[in-house]
PDB file of N, CA and C in Angstrom:
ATOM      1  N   UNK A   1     -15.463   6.366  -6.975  1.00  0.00           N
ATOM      2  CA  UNK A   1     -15.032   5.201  -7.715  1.00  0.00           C
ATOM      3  C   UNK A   1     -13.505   5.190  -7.873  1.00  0.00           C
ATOM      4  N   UNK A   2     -13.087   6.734  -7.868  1.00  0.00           N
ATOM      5  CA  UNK A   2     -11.622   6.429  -8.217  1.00  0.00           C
ATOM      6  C   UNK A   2     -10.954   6.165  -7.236  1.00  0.00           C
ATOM      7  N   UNK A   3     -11.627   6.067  -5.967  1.00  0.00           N
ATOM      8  CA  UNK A   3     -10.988   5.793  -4.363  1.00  0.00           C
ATOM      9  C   UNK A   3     -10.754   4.395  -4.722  1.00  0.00           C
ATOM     10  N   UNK A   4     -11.159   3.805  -4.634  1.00  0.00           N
ATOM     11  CA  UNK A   4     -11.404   2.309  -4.968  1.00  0.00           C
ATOM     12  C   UNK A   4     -10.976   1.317  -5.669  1.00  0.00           C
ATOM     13  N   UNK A   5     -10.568   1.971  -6.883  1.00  0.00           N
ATOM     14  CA  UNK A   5      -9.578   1.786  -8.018  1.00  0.00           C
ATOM     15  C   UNK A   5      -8.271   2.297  -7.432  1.00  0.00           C
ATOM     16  N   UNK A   6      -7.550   3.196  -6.591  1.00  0.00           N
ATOM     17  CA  UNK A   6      -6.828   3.443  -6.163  1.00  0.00           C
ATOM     18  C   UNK A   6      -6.378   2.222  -5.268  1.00  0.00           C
ATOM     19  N   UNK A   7      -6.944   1.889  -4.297  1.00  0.00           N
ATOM     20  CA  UNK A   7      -7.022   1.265  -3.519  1.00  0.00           C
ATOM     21  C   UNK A   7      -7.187  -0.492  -3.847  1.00  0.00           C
ATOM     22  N   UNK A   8      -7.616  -0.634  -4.947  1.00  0.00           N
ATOM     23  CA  UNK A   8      -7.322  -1.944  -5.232  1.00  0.00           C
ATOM     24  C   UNK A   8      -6.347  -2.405  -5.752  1.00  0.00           C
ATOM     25  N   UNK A   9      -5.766  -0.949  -6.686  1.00  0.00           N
ATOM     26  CA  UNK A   9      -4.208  -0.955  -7.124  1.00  0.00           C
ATOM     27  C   UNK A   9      -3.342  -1.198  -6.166  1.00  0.00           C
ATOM     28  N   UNK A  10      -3.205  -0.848  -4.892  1.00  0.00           N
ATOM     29  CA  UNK A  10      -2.696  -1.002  -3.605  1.00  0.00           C
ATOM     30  C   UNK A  10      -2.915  -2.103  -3.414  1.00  0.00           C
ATOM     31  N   UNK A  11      -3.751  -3.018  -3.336  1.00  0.00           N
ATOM     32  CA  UNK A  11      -3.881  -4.486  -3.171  1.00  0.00           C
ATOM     33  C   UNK A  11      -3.182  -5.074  -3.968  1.00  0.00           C
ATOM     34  N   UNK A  12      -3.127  -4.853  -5.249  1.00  0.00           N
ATOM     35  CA  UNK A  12      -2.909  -5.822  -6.399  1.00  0.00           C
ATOM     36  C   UNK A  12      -0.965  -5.707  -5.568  1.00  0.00           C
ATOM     37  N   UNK A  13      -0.778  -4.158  -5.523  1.00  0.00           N
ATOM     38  CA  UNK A  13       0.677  -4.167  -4.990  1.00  0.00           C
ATOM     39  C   UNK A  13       1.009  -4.891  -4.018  1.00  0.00           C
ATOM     40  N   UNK A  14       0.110  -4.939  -3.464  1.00  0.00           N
ATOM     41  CA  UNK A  14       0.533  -5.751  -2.006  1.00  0.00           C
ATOM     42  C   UNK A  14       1.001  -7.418  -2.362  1.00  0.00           C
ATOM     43  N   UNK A  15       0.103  -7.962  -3.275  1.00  0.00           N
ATOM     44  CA  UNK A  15      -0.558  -9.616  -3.653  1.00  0.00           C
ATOM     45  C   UNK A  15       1.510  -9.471  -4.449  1.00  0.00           C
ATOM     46  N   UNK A  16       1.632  -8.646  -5.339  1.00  0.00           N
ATOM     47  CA  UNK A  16       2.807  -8.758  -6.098  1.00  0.00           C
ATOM     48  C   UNK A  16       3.858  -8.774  -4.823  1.00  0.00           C
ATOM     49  N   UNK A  17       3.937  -7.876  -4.043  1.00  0.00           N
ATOM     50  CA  UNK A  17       5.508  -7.929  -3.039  1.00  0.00           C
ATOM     51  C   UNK A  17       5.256  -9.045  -2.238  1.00  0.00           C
ATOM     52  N   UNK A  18       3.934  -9.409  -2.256  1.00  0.00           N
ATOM     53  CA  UNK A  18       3.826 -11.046  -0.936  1.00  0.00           C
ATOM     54  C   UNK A  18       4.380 -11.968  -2.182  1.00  0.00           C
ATOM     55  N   UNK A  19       4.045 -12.355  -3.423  1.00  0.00           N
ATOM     56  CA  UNK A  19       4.338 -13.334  -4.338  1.00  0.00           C
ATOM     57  C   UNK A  19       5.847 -13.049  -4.594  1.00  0.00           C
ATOM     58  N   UNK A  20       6.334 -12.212  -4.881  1.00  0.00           N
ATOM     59  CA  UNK A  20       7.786 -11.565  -4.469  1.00  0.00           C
ATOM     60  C   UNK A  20       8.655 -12.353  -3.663  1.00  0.00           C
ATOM     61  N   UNK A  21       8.547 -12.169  -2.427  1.00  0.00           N
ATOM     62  CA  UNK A  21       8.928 -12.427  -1.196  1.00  0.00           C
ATOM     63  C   UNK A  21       8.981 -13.909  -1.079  1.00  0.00           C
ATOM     64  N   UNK A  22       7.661 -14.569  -1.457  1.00  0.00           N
ATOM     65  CA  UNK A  22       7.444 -16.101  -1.564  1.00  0.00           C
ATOM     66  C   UNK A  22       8.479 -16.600  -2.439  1.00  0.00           C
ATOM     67  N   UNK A  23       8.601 -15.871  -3.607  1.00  0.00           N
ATOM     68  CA  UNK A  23       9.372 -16.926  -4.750  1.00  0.00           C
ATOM     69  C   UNK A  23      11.030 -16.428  -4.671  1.00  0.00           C
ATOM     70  N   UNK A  24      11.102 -14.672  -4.450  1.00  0.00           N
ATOM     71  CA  UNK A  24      12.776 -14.523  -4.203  1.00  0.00           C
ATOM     72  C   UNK A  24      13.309 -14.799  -2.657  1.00  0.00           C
ATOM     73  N   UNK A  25      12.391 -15.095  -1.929  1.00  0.00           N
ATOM     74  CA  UNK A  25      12.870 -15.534  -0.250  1.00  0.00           C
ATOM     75  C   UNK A  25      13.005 -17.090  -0.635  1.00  0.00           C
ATOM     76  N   UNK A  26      13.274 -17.489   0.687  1.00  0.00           N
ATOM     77  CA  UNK A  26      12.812 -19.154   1.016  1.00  0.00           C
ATOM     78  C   UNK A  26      11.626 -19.278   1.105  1.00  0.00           C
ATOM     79  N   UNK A  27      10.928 -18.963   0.781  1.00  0.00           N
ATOM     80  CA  UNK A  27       9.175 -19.147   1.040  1.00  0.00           C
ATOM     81  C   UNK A  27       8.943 -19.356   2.440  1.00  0.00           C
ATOM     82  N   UNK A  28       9.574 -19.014   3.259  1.00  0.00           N
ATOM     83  CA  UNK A  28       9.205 -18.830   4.839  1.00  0.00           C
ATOM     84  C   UNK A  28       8.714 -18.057   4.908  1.00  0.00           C
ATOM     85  N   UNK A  29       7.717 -18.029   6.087  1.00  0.00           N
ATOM     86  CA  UNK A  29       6.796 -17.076   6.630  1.00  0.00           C
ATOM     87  C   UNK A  29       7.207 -15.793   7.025  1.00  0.00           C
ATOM     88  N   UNK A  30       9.018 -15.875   7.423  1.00  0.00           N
ATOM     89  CA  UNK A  30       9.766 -14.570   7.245  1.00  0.00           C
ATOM     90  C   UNK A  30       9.493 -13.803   6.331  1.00  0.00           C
ATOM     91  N   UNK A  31       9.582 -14.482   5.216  1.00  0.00           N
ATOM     92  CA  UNK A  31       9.776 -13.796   3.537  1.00  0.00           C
ATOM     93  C   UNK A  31       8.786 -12.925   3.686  1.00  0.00           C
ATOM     94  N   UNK A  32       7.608 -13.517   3.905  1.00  0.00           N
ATOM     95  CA  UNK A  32       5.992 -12.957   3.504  1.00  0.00           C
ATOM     96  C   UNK A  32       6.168 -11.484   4.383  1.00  0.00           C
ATOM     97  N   UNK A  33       6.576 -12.004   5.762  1.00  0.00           N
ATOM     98  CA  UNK A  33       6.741 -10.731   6.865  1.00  0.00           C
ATOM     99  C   UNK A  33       7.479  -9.705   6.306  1.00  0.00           C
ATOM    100  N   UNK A  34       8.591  -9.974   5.468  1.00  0.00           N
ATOM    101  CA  UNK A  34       9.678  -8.990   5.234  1.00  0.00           C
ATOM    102  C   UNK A  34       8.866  -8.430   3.614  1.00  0.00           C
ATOM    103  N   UNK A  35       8.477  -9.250   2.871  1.00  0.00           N
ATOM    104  CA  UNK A  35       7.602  -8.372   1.410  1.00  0.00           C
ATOM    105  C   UNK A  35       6.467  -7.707   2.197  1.00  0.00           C
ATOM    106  N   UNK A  36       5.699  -7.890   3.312  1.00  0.00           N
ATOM    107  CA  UNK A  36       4.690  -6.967   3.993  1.00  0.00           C
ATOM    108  C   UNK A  36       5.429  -5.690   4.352  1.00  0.00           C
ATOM    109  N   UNK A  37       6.468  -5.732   4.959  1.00  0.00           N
ATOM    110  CA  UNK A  37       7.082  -4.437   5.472  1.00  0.00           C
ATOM    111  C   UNK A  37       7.222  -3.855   4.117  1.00  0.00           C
ATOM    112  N   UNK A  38       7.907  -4.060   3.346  1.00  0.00           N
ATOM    113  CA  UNK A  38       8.406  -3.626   2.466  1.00  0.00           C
ATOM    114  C   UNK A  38       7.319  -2.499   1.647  1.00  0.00           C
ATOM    115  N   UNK A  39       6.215  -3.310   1.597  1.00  0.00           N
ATOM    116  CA  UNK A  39       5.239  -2.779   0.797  1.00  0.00           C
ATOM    117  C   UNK A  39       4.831  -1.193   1.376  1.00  0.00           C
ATOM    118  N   UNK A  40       4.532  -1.149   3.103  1.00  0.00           N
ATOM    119  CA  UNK A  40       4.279   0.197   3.497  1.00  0.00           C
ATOM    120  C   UNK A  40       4.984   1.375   3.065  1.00  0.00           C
ATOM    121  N   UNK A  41       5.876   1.113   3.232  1.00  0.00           N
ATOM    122  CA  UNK A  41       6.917   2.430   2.192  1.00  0.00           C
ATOM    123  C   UNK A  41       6.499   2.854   1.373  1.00  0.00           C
ATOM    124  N   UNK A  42       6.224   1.683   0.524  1.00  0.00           N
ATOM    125  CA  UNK A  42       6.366   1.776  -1.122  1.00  0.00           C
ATOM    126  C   UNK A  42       5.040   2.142  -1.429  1.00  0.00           C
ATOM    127  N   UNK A  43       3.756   1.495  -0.778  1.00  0.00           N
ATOM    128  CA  UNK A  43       2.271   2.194  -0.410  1.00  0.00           C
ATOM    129  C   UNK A  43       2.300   3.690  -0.324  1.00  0.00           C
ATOM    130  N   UNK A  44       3.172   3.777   0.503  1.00  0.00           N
ATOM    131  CA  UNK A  44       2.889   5.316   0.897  1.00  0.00           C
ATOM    132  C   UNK A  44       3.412   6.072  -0.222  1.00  0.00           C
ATOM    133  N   UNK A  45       4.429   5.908  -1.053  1.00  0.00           N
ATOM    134  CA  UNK A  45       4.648   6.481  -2.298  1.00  0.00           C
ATOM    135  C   UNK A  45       3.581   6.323  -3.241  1.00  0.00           C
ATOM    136  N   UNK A  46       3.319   5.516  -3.298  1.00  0.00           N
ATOM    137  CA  UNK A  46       2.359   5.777  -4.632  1.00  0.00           C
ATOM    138  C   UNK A  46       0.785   5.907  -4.110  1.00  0.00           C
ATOM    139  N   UNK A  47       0.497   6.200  -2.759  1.00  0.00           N
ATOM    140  CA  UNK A  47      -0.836   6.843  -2.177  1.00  0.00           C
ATOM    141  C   UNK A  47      -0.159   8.424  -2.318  1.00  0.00           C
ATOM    142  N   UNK A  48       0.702   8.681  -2.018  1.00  0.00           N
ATOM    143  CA  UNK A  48       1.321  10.120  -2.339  1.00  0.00           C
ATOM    144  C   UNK A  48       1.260  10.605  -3.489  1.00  0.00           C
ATOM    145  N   UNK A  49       1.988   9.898  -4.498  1.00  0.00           N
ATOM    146  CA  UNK A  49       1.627  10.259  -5.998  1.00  0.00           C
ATOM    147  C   UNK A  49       0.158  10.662  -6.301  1.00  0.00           C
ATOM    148  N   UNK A  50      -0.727   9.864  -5.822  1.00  0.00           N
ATOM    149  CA  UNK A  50      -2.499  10.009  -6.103  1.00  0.00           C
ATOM    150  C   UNK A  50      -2.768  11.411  -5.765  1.00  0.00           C
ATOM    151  N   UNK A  51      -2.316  11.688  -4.388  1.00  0.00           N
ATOM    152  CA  UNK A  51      -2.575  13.144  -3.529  1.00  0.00           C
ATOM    153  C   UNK A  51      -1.888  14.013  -4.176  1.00  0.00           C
ATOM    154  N   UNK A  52      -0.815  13.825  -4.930  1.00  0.00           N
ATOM    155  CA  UNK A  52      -0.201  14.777  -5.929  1.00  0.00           C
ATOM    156  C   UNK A  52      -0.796  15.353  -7.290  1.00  0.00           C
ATOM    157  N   UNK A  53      -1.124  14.293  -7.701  1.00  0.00           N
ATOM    158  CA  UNK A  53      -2.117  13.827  -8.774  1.00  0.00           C
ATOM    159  C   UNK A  53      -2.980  15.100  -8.476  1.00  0.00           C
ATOM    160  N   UNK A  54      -3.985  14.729  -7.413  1.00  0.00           N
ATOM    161  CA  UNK A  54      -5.662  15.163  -7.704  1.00  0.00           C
ATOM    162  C   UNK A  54      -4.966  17.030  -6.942  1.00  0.00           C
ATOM    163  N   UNK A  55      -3.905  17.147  -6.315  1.00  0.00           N
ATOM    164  CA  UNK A  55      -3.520  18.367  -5.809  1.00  0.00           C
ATOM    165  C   UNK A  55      -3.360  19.300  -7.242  1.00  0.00           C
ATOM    166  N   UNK A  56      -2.334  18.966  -8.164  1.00  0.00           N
ATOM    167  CA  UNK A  56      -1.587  19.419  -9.126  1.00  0.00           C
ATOM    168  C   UNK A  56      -2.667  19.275 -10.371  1.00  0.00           C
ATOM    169  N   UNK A  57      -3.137  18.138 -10.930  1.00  0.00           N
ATOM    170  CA  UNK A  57      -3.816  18.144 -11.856  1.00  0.00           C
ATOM    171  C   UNK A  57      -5.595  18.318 -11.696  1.00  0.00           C
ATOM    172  N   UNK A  58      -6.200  17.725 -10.631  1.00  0.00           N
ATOM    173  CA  UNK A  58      -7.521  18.003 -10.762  1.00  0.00           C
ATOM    174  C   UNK A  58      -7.963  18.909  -9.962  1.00  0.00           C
ATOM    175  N   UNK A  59      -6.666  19.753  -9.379  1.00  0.00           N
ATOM    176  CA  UNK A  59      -7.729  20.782  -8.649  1.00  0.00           C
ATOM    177  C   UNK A  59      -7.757  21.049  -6.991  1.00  0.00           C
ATOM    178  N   UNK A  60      -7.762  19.773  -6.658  1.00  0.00           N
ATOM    179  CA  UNK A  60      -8.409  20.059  -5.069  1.00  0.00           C
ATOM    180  C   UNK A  60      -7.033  19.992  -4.289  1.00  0.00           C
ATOM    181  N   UNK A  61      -7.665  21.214  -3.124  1.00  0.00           N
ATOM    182  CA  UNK A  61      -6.837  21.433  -2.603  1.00  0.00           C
ATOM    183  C   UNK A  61      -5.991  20.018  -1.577  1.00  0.00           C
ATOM    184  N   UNK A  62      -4.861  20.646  -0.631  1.00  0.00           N
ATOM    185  CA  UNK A  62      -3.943  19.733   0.051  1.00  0.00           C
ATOM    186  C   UNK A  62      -4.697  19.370   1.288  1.00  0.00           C
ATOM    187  N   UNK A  63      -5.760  20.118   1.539  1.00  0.00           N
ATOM    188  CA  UNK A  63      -6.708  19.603   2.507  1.00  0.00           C
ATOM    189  C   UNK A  63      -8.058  18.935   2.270  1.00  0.00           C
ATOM    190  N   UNK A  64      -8.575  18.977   1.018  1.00  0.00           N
ATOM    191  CA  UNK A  64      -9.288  18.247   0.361  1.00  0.00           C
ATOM    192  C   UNK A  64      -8.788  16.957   0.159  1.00  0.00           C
ATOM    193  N   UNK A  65      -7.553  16.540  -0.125  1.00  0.00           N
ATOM    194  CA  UNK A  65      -6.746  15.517  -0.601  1.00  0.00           C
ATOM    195  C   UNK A  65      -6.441  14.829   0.500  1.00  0.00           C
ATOM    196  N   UNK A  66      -5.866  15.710   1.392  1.00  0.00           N
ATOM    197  CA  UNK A  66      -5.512  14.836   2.529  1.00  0.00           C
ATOM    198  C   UNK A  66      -5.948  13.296   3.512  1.00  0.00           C
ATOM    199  N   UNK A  67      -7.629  13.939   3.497  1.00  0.00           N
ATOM    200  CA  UNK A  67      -8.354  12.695   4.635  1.00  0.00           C
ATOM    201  C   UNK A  67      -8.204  11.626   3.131  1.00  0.00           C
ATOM    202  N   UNK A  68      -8.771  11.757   1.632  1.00  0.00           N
ATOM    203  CA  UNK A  68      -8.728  10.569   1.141  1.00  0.00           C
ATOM    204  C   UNK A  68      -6.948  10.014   0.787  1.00  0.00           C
ATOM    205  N   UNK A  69      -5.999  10.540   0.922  1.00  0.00           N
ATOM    206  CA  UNK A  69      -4.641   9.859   1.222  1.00  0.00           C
ATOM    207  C   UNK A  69      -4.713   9.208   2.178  1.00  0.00           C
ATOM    208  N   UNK A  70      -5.229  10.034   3.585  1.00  0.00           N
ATOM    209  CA  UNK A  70      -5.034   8.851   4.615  1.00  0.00           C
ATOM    210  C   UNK A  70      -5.932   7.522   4.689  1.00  0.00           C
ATOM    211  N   UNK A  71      -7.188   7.628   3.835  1.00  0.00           N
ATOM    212  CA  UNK A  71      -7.638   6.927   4.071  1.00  0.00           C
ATOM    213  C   UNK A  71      -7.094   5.260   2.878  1.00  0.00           C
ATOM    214  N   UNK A  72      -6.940   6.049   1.569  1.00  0.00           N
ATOM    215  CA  UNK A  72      -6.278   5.477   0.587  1.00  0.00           C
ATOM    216  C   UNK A  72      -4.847   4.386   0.855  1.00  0.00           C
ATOM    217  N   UNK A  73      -3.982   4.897   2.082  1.00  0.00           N
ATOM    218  CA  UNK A  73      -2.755   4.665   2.552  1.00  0.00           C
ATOM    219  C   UNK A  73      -3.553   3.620   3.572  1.00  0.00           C
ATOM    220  N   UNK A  74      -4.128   3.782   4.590  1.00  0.00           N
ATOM    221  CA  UNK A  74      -3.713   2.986   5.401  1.00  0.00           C
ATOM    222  C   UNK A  74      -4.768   1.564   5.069  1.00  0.00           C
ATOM    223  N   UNK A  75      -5.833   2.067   4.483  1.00  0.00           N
ATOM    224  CA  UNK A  75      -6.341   0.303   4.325  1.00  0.00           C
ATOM    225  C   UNK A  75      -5.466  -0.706   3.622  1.00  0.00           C
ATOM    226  N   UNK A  76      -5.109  -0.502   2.484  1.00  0.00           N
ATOM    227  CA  UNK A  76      -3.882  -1.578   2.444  1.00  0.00           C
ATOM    228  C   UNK A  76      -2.466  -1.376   3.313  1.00  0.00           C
ATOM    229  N   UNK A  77      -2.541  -0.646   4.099  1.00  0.00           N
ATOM    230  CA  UNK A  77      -1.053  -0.886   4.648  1.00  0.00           C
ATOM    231  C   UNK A  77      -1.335  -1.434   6.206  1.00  0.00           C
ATOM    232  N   UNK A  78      -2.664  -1.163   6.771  1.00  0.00           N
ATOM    233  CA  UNK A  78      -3.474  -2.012   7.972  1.00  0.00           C
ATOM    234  C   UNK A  78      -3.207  -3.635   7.131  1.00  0.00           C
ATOM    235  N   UNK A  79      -3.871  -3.776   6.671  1.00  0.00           N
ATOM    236  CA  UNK A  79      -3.712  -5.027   5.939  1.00  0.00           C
ATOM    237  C   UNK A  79      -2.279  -5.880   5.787  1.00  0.00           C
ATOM    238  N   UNK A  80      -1.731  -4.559   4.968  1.00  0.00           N
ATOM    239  CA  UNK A  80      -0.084  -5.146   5.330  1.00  0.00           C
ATOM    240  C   UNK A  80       1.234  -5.593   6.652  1.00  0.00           C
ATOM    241  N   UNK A  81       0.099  -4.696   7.249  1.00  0.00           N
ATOM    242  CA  UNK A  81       0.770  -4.986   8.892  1.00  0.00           C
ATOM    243  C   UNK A  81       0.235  -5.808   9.552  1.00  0.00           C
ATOM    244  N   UNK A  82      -0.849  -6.419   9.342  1.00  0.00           N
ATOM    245  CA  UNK A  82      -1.767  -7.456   9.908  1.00  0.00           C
ATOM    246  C   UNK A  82      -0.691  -8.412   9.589  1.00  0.00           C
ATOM    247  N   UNK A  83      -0.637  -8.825   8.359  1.00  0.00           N
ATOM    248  CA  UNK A  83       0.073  -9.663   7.521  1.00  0.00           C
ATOM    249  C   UNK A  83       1.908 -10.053   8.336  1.00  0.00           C
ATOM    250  N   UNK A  84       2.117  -8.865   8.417  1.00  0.00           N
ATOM    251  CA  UNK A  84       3.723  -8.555   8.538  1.00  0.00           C
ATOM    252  C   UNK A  84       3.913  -9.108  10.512  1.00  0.00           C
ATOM    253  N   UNK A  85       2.362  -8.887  10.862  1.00  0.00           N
ATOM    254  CA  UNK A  85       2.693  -9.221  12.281  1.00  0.00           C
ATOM    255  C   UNK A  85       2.165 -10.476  12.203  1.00  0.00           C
ATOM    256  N   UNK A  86       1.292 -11.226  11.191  1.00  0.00           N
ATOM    257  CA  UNK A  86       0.905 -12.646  11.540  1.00  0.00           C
ATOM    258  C   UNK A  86       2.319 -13.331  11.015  1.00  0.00           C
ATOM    259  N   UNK A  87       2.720 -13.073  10.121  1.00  0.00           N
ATOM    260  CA  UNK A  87       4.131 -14.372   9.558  1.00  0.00           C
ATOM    261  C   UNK A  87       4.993 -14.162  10.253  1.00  0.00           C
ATOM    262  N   UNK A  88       5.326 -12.526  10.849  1.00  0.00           N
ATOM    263  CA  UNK A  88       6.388 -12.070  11.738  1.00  0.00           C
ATOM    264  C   UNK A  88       6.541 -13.132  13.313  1.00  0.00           C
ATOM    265  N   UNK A  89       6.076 -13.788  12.902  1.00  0.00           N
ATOM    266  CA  UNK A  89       5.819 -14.078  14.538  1.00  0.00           C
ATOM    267  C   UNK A  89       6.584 -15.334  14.470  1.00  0.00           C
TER     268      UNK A  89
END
Protein backbone atom coordinates (compact mmCIF):
# COMPACT_ATOMS: atom_id res chain seq x y z
CA UNK A 1 0.00 0.00 0.00
CA UNK A 2 2.77 2.26 0.77
CA UNK A 3 4.10 1.63 -2.91
CA UNK A 4 1.18 3.25 -4.14
CA UNK A 5 0.83 6.08 -1.95
CA UNK A 6 4.35 6.73 -2.92
CA UNK A 7 3.65 6.67 -6.28
CA UNK A 8 0.60 8.65 -6.43
CA UNK A 9 2.52 11.32 -4.57
CA UNK A 10 4.68 11.22 -7.74
CA UNK A 11 1.66 11.84 -9.79
CA UNK A 12 0.15 14.47 -7.79
CA UNK A 13 4.02 15.94 -8.46
CA UNK A 14 3.90 15.50 -11.81
CA UNK A 15 -0.08 17.16 -12.28
CA UNK A 16 1.70 20.30 -10.04
CA UNK A 17 5.04 20.87 -12.46
CA UNK A 18 2.58 20.30 -15.71
CA UNK A 19 0.06 23.10 -14.02
CA UNK A 20 3.37 24.99 -13.29
CA UNK A 21 4.64 25.09 -16.63
CA UNK A 22 1.01 25.87 -18.07
CA UNK A 23 0.47 28.98 -15.93
CA UNK A 24 4.44 30.27 -15.46
CA UNK A 25 5.21 29.36 -19.36
CA UNK A 26 3.09 30.63 -22.29
CA UNK A 27 0.87 27.76 -22.00
CA UNK A 28 2.48 26.21 -25.09
CA UNK A 29 2.88 22.78 -25.52
CA UNK A 30 6.68 23.65 -25.01
CA UNK A 31 5.90 24.66 -21.45
CA UNK A 32 4.16 21.29 -20.67
CA UNK A 33 7.39 19.52 -22.47
CA UNK A 34 9.83 21.58 -20.43
CA UNK A 35 7.62 21.07 -16.67
CA UNK A 36 7.75 17.12 -17.91
CA UNK A 37 11.53 17.20 -18.08
CA UNK A 38 11.83 18.96 -15.21
CA UNK A 39 9.88 16.68 -13.08
CA UNK A 40 12.36 13.45 -13.79
CA UNK A 41 15.07 14.91 -11.75
CA UNK A 42 13.08 16.03 -9.21
CA UNK A 43 11.12 12.35 -9.25
CA UNK A 44 14.17 10.80 -8.83
CA UNK A 45 14.92 12.80 -5.65
CA UNK A 46 12.18 12.22 -3.82
CA UNK A 47 11.85 8.27 -5.10
CA UNK A 48 15.42 8.41 -3.47
CA UNK A 49 14.39 9.95 -0.29
CA UNK A 50 11.65 6.87 0.02
CA UNK A 51 14.73 4.30 -0.57
CA UNK A 52 16.47 6.25 2.11
CA UNK A 53 13.60 6.28 4.22
CA UNK A 54 12.75 2.44 4.29
CA UNK A 55 17.00 1.83 4.13
CA UNK A 56 17.73 4.07 7.34
CA UNK A 57 14.49 3.97 9.21
CA UNK A 58 12.51 0.72 8.52
CA UNK A 59 15.10 -1.61 8.15
CA UNK A 60 15.46 -3.12 4.78
CA UNK A 61 18.28 -3.48 3.24
CA UNK A 62 19.81 -1.36 -0.15
CA UNK A 63 18.91 -4.39 -2.08
CA UNK A 64 15.60 -4.94 -0.72
CA UNK A 65 14.90 -1.24 -1.51
CA UNK A 66 16.30 -1.10 -4.64
CA UNK A 67 13.81 -3.07 -7.29
CA UNK A 68 10.83 -1.01 -5.36
CA UNK A 69 12.86 2.52 -6.14
CA UNK A 70 13.14 1.45 -9.52
CA UNK A 71 9.99 0.55 -9.82
CA UNK A 72 8.55 3.64 -7.70
CA UNK A 73 10.85 6.07 -10.09
CA UNK A 74 10.10 5.09 -13.31
CA UNK A 75 6.22 4.75 -13.54
CA UNK A 76 5.73 8.31 -13.10
CA UNK A 77 8.74 9.37 -14.87
CA UNK A 78 7.66 6.78 -18.08
CA UNK A 79 4.66 8.84 -17.87
CA UNK A 80 6.58 11.98 -17.72
CA UNK A 81 8.50 11.24 -20.75
CA UNK A 82 5.58 10.08 -22.67
CA UNK A 83 4.29 13.51 -21.91
CA UNK A 84 7.67 15.45 -22.53
CA UNK A 85 7.92 13.57 -25.98
CA UNK A 86 4.15 14.14 -26.95
CA UNK A 87 4.20 18.26 -26.41
CA UNK A 88 7.99 18.08 -27.29
CA UNK A 89 7.24 17.58 -30.66
Amino acid sequence: MHTVMVMGGGFALLVVFLLAGRFMGDGSSMALAAAAKWFIPAWFVGAGINMAVGVLKAGYSVAEELPIFLFIFAVPALVAGLLWWKFGR
